[in-house]
Protein backbone atom coordinates (compact mmCIF):
# COMPACT_ATOMS: atom_id res chain seq x y z
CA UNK A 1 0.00 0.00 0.00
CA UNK A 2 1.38 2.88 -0.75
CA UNK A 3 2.57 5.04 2.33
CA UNK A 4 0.91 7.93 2.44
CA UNK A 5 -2.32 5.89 2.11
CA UNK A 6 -1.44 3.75 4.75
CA UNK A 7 -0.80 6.61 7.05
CA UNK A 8 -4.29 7.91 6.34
CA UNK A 9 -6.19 4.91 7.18
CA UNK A 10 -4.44 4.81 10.73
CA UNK A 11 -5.21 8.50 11.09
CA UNK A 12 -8.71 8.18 9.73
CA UNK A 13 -10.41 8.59 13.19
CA UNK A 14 -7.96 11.90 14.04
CA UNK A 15 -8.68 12.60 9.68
CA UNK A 16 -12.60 13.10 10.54
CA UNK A 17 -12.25 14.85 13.50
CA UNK A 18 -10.24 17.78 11.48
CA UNK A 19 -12.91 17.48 9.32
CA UNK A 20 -16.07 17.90 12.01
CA UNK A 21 -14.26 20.61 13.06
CA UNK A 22 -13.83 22.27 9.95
CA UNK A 23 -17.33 21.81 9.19
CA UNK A 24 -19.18 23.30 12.57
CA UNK A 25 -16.54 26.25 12.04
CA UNK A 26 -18.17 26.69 8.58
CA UNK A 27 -21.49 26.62 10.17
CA UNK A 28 -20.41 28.94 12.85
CA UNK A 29 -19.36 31.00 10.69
CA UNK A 30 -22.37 31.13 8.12
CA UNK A 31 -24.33 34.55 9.83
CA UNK A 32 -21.03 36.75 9.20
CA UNK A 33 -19.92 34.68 6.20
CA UNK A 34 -20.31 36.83 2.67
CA UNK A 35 -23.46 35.55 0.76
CA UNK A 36 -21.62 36.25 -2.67
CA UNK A 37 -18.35 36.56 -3.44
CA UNK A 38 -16.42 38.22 -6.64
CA UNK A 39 -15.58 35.72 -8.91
CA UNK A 40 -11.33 34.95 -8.52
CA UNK A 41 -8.67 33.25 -10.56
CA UNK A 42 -6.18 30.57 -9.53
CA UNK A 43 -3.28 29.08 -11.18
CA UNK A 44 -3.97 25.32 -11.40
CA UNK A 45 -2.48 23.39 -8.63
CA UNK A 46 0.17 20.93 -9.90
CA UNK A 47 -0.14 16.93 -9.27
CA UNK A 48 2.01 16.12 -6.38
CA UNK A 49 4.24 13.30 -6.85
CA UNK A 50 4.06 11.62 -3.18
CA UNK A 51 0.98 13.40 -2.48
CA UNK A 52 0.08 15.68 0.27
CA UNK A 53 -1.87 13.34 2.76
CA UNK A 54 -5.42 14.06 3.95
CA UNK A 55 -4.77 16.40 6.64
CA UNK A 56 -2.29 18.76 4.61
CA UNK A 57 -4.65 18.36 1.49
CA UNK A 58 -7.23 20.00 4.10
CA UNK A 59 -5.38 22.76 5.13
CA UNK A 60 -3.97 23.51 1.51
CA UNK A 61 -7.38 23.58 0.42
CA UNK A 62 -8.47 25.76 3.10
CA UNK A 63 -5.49 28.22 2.88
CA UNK A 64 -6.38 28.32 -0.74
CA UNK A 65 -9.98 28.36 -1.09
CA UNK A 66 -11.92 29.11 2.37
CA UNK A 67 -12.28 32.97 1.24
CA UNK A 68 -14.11 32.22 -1.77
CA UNK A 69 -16.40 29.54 -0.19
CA UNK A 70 -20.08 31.72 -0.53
CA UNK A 71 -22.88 31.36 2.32
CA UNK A 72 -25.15 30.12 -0.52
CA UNK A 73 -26.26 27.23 2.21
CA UNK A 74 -27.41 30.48 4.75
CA UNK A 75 -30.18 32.25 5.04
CA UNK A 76 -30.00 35.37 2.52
CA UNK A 77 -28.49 33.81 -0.34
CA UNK A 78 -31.92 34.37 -2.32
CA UNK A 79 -30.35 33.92 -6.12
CA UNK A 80 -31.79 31.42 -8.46
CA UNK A 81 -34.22 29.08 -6.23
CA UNK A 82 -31.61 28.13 -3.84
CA UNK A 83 -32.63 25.63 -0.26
CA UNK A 84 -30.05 25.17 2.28
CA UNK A 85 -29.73 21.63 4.05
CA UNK A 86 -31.77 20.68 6.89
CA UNK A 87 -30.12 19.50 9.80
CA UNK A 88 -31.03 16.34 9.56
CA UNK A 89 -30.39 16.15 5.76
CA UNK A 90 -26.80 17.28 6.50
CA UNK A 91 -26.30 14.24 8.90
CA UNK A 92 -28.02 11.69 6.19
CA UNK A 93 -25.48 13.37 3.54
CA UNK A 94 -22.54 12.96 5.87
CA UNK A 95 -23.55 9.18 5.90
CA UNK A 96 -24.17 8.85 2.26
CA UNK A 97 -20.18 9.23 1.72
CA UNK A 98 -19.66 6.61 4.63
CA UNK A 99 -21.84 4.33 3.38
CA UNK A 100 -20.83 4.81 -0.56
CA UNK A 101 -23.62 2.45 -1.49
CA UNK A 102 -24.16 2.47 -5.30
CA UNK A 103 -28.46 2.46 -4.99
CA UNK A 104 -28.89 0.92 -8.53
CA UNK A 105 -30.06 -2.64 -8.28
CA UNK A 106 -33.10 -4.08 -6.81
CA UNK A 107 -31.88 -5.93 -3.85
CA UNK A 108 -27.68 -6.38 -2.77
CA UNK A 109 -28.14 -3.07 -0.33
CA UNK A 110 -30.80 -1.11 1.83
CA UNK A 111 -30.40 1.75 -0.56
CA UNK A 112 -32.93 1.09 -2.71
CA UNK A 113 -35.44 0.23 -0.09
CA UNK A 114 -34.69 3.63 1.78
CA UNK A 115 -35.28 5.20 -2.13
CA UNK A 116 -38.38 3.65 -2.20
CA UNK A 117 -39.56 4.60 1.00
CA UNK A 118 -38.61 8.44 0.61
CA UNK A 119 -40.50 8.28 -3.03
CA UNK A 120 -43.60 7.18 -0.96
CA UNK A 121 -43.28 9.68 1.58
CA UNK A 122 -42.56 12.28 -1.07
CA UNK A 123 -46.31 11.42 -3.32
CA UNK A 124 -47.57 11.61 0.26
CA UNK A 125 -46.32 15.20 0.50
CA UNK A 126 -47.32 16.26 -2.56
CA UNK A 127 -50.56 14.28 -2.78
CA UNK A 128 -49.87 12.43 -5.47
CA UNK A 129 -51.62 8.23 -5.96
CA UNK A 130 -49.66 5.92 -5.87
CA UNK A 131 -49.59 4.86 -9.49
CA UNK A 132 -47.09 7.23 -9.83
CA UNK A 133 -43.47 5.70 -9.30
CA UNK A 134 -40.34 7.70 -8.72
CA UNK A 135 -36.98 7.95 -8.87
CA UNK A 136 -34.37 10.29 -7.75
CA UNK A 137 -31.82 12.04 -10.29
CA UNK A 138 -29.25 15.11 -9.74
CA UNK A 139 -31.37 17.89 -10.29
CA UNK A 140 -34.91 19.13 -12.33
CA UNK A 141 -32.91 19.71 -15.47
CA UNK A 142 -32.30 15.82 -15.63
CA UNK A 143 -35.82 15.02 -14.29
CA UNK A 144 -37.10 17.02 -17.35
CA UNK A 145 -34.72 15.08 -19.28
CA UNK A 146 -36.44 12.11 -17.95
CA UNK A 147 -40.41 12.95 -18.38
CA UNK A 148 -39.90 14.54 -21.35
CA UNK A 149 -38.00 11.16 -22.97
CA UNK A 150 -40.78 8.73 -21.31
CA UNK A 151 -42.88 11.39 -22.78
CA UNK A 152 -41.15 10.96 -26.52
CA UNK A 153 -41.31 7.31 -26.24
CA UNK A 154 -45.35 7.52 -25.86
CA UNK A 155 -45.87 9.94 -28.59
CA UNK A 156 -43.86 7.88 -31.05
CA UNK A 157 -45.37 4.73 -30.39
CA UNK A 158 -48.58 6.24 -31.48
CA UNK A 159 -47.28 6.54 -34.59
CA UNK A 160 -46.16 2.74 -34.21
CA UNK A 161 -42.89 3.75 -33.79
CA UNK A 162 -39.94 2.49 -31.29
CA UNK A 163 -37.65 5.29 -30.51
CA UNK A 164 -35.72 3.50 -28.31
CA UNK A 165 -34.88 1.21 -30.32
CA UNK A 166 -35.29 2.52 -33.57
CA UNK A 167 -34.15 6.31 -32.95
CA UNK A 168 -35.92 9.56 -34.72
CA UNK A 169 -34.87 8.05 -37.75
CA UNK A 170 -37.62 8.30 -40.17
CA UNK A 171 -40.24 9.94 -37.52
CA UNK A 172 -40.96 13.95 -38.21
CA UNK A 173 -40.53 16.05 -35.21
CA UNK A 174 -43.01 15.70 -32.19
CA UNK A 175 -44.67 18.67 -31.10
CA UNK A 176 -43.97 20.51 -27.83
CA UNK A 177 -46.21 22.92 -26.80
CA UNK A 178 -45.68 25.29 -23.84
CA UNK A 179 -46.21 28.60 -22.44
CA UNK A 180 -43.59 29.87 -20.32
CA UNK A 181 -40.81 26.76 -20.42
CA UNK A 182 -37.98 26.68 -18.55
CA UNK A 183 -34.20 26.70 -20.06
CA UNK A 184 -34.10 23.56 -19.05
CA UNK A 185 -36.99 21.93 -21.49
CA UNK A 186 -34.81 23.50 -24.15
CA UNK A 187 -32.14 21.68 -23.13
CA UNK A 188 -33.66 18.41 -22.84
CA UNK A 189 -35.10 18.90 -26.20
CA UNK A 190 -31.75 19.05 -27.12
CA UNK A 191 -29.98 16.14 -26.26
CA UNK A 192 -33.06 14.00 -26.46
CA UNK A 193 -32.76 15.20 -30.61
CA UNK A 194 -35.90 16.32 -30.41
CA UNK A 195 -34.41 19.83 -31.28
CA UNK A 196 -34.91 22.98 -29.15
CA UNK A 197 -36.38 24.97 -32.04
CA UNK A 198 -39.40 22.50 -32.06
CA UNK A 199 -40.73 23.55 -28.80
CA UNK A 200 -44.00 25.77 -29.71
CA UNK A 201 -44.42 28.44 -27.04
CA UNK A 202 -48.17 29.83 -26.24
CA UNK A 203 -49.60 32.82 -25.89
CA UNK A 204 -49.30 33.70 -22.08
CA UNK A 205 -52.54 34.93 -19.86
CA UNK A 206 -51.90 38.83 -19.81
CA UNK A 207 -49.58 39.92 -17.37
CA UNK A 208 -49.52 36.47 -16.21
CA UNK A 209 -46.81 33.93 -17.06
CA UNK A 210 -49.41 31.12 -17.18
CA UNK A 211 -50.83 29.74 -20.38
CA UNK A 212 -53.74 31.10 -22.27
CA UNK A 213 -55.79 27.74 -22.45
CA UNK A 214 -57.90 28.78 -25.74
CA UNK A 215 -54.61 29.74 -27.39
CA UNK A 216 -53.50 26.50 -26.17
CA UNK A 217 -56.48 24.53 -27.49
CA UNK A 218 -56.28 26.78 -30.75
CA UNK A 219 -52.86 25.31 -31.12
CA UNK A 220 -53.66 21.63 -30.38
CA UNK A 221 -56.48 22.00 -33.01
CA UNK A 222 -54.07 23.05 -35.61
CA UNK A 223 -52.05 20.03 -35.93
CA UNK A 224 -53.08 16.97 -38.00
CA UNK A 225 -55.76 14.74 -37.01
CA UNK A 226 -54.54 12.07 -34.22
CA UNK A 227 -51.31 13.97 -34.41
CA UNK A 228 -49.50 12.99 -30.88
CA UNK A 229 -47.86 16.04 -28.91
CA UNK A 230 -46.29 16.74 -25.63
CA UNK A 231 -47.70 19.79 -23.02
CA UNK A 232 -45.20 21.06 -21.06
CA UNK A 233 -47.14 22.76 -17.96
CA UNK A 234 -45.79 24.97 -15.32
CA UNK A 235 -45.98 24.52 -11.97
CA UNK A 236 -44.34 27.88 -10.68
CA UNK A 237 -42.36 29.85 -12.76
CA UNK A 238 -39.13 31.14 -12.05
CA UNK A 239 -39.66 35.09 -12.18
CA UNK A 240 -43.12 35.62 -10.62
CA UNK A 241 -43.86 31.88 -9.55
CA UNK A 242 -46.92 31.46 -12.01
CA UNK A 243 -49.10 28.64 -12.23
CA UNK A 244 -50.87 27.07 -15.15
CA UNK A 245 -54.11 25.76 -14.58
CA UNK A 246 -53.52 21.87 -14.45
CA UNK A 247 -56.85 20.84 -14.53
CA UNK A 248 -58.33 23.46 -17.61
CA UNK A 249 -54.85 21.54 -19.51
CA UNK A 250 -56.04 17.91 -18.16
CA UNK A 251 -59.19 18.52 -19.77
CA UNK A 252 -58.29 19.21 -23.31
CA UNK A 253 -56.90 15.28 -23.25
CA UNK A 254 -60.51 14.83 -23.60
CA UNK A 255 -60.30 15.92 -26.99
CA UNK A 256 -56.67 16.21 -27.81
CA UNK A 257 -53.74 13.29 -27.87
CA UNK A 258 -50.77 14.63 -25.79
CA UNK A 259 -48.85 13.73 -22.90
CA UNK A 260 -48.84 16.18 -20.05
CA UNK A 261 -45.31 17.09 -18.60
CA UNK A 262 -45.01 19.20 -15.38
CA UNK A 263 -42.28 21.06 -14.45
CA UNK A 264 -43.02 21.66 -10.42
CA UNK A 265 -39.33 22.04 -9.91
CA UNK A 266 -40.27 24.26 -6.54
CA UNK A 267 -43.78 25.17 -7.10
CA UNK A 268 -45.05 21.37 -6.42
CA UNK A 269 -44.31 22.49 -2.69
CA UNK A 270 -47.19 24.69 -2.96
CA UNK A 271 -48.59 21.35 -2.10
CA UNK A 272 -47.49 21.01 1.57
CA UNK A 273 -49.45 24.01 2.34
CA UNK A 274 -53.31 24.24 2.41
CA UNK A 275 -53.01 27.91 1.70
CA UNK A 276 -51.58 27.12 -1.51
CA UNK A 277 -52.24 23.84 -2.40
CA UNK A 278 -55.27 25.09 -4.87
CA UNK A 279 -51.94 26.33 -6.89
CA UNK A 280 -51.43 22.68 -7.94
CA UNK A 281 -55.28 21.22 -8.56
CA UNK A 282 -54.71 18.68 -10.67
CA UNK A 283 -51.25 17.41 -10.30
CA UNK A 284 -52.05 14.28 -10.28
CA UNK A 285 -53.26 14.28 -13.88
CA UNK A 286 -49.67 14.91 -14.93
CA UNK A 287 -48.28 11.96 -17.13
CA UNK A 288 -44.64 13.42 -15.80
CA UNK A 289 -43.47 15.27 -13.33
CA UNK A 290 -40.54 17.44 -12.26
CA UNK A 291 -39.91 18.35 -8.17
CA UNK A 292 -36.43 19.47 -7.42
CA UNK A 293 -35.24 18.42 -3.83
CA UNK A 294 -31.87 20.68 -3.14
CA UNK A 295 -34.74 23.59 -3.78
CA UNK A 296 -37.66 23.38 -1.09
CA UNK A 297 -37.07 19.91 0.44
CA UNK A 298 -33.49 21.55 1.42
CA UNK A 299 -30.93 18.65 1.21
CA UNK A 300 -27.97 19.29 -0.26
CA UNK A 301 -26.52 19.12 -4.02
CA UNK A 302 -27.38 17.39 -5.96
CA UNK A 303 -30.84 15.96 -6.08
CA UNK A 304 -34.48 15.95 -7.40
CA UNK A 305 -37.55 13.43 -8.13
CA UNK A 306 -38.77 12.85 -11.48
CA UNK A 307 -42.40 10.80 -11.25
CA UNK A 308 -44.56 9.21 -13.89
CA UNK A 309 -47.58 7.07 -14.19
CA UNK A 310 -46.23 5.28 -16.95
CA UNK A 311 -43.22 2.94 -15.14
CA UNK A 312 -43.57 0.71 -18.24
CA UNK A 313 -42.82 3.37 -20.90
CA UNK A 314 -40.13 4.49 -18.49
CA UNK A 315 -37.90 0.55 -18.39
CA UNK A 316 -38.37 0.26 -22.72
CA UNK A 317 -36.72 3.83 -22.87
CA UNK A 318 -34.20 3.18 -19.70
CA UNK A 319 -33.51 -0.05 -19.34
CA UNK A 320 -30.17 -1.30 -19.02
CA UNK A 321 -29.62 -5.15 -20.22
CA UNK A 322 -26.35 -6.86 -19.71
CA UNK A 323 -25.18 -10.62 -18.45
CA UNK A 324 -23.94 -9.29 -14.84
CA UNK A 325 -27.26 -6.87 -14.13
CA UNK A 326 -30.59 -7.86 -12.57
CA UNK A 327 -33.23 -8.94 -15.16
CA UNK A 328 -36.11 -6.33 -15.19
CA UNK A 329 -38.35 -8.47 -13.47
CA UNK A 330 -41.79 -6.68 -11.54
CA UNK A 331 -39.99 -4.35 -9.79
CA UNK A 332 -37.03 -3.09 -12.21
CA UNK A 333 -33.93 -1.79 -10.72
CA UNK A 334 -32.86 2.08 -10.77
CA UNK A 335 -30.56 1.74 -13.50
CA UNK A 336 -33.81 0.18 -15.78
CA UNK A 337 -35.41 3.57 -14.84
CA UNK A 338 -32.92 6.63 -15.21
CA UNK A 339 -29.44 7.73 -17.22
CA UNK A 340 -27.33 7.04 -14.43
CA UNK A 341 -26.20 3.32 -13.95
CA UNK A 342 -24.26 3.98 -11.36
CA UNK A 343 -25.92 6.81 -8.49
CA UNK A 344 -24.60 8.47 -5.60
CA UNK A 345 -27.60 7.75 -2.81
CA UNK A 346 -29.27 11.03 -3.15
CA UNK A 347 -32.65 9.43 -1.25
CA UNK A 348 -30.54 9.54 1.99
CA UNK A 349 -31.23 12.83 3.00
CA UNK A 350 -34.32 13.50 1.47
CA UNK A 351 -35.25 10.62 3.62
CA UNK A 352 -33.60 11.47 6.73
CA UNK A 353 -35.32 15.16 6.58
CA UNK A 354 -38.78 13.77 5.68
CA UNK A 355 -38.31 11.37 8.93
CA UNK A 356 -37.05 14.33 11.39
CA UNK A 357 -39.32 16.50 10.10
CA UNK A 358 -42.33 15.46 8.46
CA UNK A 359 -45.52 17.27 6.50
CA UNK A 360 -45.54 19.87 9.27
CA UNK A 361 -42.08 21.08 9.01
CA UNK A 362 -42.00 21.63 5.69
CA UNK A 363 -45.91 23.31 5.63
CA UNK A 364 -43.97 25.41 8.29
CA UNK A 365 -41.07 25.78 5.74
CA UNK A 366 -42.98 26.85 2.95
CA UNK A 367 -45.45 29.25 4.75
CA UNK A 368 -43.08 31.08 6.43
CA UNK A 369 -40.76 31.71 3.27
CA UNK A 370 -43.71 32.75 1.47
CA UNK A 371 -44.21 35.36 4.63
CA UNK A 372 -40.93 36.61 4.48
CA UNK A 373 -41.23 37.11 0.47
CA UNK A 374 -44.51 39.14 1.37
CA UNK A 375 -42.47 41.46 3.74
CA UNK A 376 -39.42 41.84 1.28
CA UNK A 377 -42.30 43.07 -1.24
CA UNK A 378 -44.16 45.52 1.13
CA UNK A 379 -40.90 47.45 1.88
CA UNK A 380 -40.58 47.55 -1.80
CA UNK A 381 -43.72 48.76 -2.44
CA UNK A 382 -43.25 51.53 0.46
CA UNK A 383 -39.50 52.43 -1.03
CA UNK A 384 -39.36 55.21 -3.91
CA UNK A 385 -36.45 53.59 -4.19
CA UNK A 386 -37.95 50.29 -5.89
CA UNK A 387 -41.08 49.02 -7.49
CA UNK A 388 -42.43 45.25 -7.89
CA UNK A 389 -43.11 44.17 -11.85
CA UNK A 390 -45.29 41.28 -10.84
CA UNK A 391 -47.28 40.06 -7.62
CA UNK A 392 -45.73 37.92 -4.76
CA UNK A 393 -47.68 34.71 -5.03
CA UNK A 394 -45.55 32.33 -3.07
CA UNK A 395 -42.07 32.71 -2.50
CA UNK A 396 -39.91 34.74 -5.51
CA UNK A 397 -39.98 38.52 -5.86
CA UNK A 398 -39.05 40.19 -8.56
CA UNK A 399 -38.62 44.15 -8.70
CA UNK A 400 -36.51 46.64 -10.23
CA UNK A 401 -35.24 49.59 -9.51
CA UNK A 402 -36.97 52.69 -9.67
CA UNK A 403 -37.14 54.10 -13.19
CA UNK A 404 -36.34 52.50 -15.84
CA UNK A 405 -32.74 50.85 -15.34
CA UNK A 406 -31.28 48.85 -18.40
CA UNK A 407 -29.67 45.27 -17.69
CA UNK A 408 -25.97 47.41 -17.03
CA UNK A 409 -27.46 49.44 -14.44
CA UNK A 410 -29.62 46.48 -13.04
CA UNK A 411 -26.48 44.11 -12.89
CA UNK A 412 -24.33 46.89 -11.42
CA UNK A 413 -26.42 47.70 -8.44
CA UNK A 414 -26.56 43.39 -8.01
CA UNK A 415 -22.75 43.59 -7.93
CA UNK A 416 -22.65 46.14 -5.36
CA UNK A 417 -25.07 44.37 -3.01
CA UNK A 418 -23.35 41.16 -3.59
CA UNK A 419 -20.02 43.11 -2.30
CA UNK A 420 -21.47 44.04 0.79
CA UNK A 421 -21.60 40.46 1.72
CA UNK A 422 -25.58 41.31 3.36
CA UNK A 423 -27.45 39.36 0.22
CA UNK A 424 -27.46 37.41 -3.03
CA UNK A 425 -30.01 38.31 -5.41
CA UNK A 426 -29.60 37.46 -9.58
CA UNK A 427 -30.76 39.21 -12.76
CA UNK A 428 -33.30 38.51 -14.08
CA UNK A 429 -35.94 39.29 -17.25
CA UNK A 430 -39.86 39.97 -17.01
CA UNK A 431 -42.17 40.77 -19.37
CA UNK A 432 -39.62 42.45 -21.56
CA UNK A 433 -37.74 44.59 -18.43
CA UNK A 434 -35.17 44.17 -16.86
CA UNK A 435 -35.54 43.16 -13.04
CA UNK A 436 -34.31 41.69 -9.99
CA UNK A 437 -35.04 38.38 -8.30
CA UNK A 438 -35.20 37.14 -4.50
CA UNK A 439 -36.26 33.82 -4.20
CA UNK A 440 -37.15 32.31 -0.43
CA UNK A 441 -36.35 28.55 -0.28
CA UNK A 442 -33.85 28.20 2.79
CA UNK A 443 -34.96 26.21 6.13
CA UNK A 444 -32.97 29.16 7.85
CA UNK A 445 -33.89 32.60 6.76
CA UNK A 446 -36.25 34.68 9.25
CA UNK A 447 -37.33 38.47 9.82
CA UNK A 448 -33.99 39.70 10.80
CA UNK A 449 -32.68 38.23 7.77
CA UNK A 450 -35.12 40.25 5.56
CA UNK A 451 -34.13 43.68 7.43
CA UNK A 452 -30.66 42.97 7.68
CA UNK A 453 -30.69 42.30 3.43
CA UNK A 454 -33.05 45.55 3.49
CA UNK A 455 -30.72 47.82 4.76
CA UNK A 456 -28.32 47.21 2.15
CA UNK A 457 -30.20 46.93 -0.23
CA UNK A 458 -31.39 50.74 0.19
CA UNK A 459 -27.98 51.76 1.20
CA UNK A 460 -26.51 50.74 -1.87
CA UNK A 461 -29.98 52.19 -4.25
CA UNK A 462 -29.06 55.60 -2.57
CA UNK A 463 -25.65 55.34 -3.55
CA UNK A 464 -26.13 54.22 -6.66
CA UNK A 465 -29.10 57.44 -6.86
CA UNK A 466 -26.56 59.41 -5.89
């Protein structure tokens, strides 16, 4: 063994107690820590011959890199749609590493019986029957990936086609209709070769970023009789958190032959609340369906759910068939069912924070960041400083500053507040302006949080006014 290794696994006891310490100092640390930092350059460190050992690899890396480490895990880090982790999901992560169980097969490890559980407990959150099975995948990008390919295996199929085994080959484009899709549909599109400049959007409900269901039936109507297509709903959208209306989209499969994808990537936690679980009516009529977990369910990177009611359109596109794997059998094994054969065991802490803290915490969770987004918005409704270019229904704000300030002026002020260290916000888009989002999705953030990012966030408008 080579010595340096050998040293390490005598030391590993002393090895993870630099490391628990380095950790609770980081979390110690998090209320003063900047929320954003200035991005930094670094010559490449060179490949040691010997190598450095685990305990001077840790203090190299902390010498080198513990500046530029973000508080994107605290409590005012409010760019993109950003959760922390849980307490619990932090101790289930810790023990994912530990463990290194690969959670892929059907029945060589507890892993996939803990990923089954947490997929139950999750439709139980969300409300969802259980025909829908589930599976967890890095993030909502590859969970789009994932409904929207089950979703291109059903629509070619009713054109007698196999696309999984056959390929596009000979099969004109399917149709994707949506209103207000995120990048990420585009990207799936993409490497599914269903091509990005095939997705159709809609007409939007005014000043709404939900569809316009007539101009969404108007569009179903115009393609060719029988003609199979793929709806790509919304479930909260990422500038003003907009919601199409499931069940008006559900009903047009009455008369028109699509598949319904949604993309709840945060807003399906609308459904852990009864004050906004009217937002999703009708989830359950989704054919697919996105929910990111490092978002609302606030474990950490990387993970999300992708669910479907059809498991057996899910194994012909999926499946995975080789002399040393499981057959598919009834129950077929996580690597018959998503890209990744092998799959770092992401269920862990979803299922460790769903244990400690169940439906209430996270109705508590979810209702109290969509209080705090509420008070961010009435101090920028009472600020000449700011206005709000779309209504606070759940837990993103977006607002500009006063006037009318171009992307430059927008991005400067953001780069300003970001140096203060007080708050992370990120550019953003809406309706044609450009604007400013502050999305609420971290188990920590509270009232002091929202003044303390207040105050700089005036103190730097008036300088910038000035």
């Amino acid at each position: 063994m080579h010595p340096v290794l050998a040293h390490d696994a005598a030391q590993i006891d002393h090895i993870l107690a630099q490391t628990l310490a380095t950790a609770k100092q980081f979390l110690h640390d998090l209320p003063q820590r900047p929320v954003g930092v200035a991005p930094q350059s670094h010559q490449p460190s060179q490949l040691p011959s010997a190598g450095l050992g685990a305990e001077q690899t840790l203090e190299h890396f902390l010498a080198r890199y513990s500046d530029t480490l973000t508080g994107s895990t605290g409590p005012r880090y409010w760019g993109f749609v950003t959760g922390g982790a849980t307490p619990a999901a932090l101790a289930g992560d810790w023990l994912v590493s530990t463990f290194d169980q690969n959670p892929s097969g059907t029945t060589e490890t507890a892993a996939i019986r803990v990923e089954n559980e947490a997929i139950s407990m999750l439709r139980e959150l969300f409300g969802l029957p259980t025909s829908f099975s589930g599976a967890f995948v890095s993030g909502a990008t590859m969970a789009n990936f994932v409904g929207l390919a089950i979703g291109r295996q059903w629509a070619a199929q009713q054109l007698n086609h196999d696309v999984a085994r056959m390929g596009l080959y000979g099969l004109a484009p399917i149709p994707v209709l949506s209103g207000a899709p995120h990048s990420s549909i585009y990207k799936a599109m993409s490497m599914l070769g269903m091509g990005r400049q095939q997705l159709q959007t809609i007409a939007l409900q005014p000043e709404r970023e939900a569809v316009d269901i007539a101009a969404l039936r108007q569009a179903l109507q115009a393609l060719s009789a029988n003609q199979p297509a793929i709806v790509v709903a919304n479930a909260g959208t990422v500038n003003s958190v907009d919601f199409d209306d499931l069940m008006a989209i559900a009903a047009l499969k009455q008369e028109f032959n699509f598949w319904l994808h949604v993309d709840a990537a945060f807003g399906g936690f609308a459904a852990c609340s009864p004050r906004f679980a009217h937002l999703v009516h009708g989830l359950e009529q989704a054919d697919s369906l996105t929910i990111d977990a490092h978002k609302w369910l606030n474990v950490p990177y990387d993970s999300a759910m992708q669910f479907t009611r059809h498991s057996a359109l899910q194994v012909e596109v999926f499946h995975n068939s080789a002399a040393y794997l499981s057959p598919i059998g009834e129950n077929p094994g996580f690597f018959h069912r998503t890209p990744e054969n092998s799959r770092r065991w992401r269920a862990l802490p979803a299922w460790f924070t769903l244990m400690a803290y169940g439906s209430a915490g996270y109705q508590e969770m979810v209702e109290r960041d969509c209080d705090l987004a509420q008070l961010l918005a009435s101090h920028i409704s009472d600020s000449p400083l700011f206005r709000l270019v779309a209504p606070v229904r759940m837990n993103v704000v977006c607002f500009t500053l006063a006037g009318n300030p171009d992307s430059t002026t927008i991005q400067a002020y953001l780069d300003a507040v970001r140096a203060s260290g007080a708050v992370f916000m990120t550019a953003t888009v809406y309706a044609g302006q450009p604007a400013i989002r502050a999305a609420f999705s971290n188990w920590r953030t509270t009232t002091a949080d929202v003044g303390l990012a207040w105050q700089a966030m005036e103190r730097v408008a008036i300088e910038h006014r000035a």
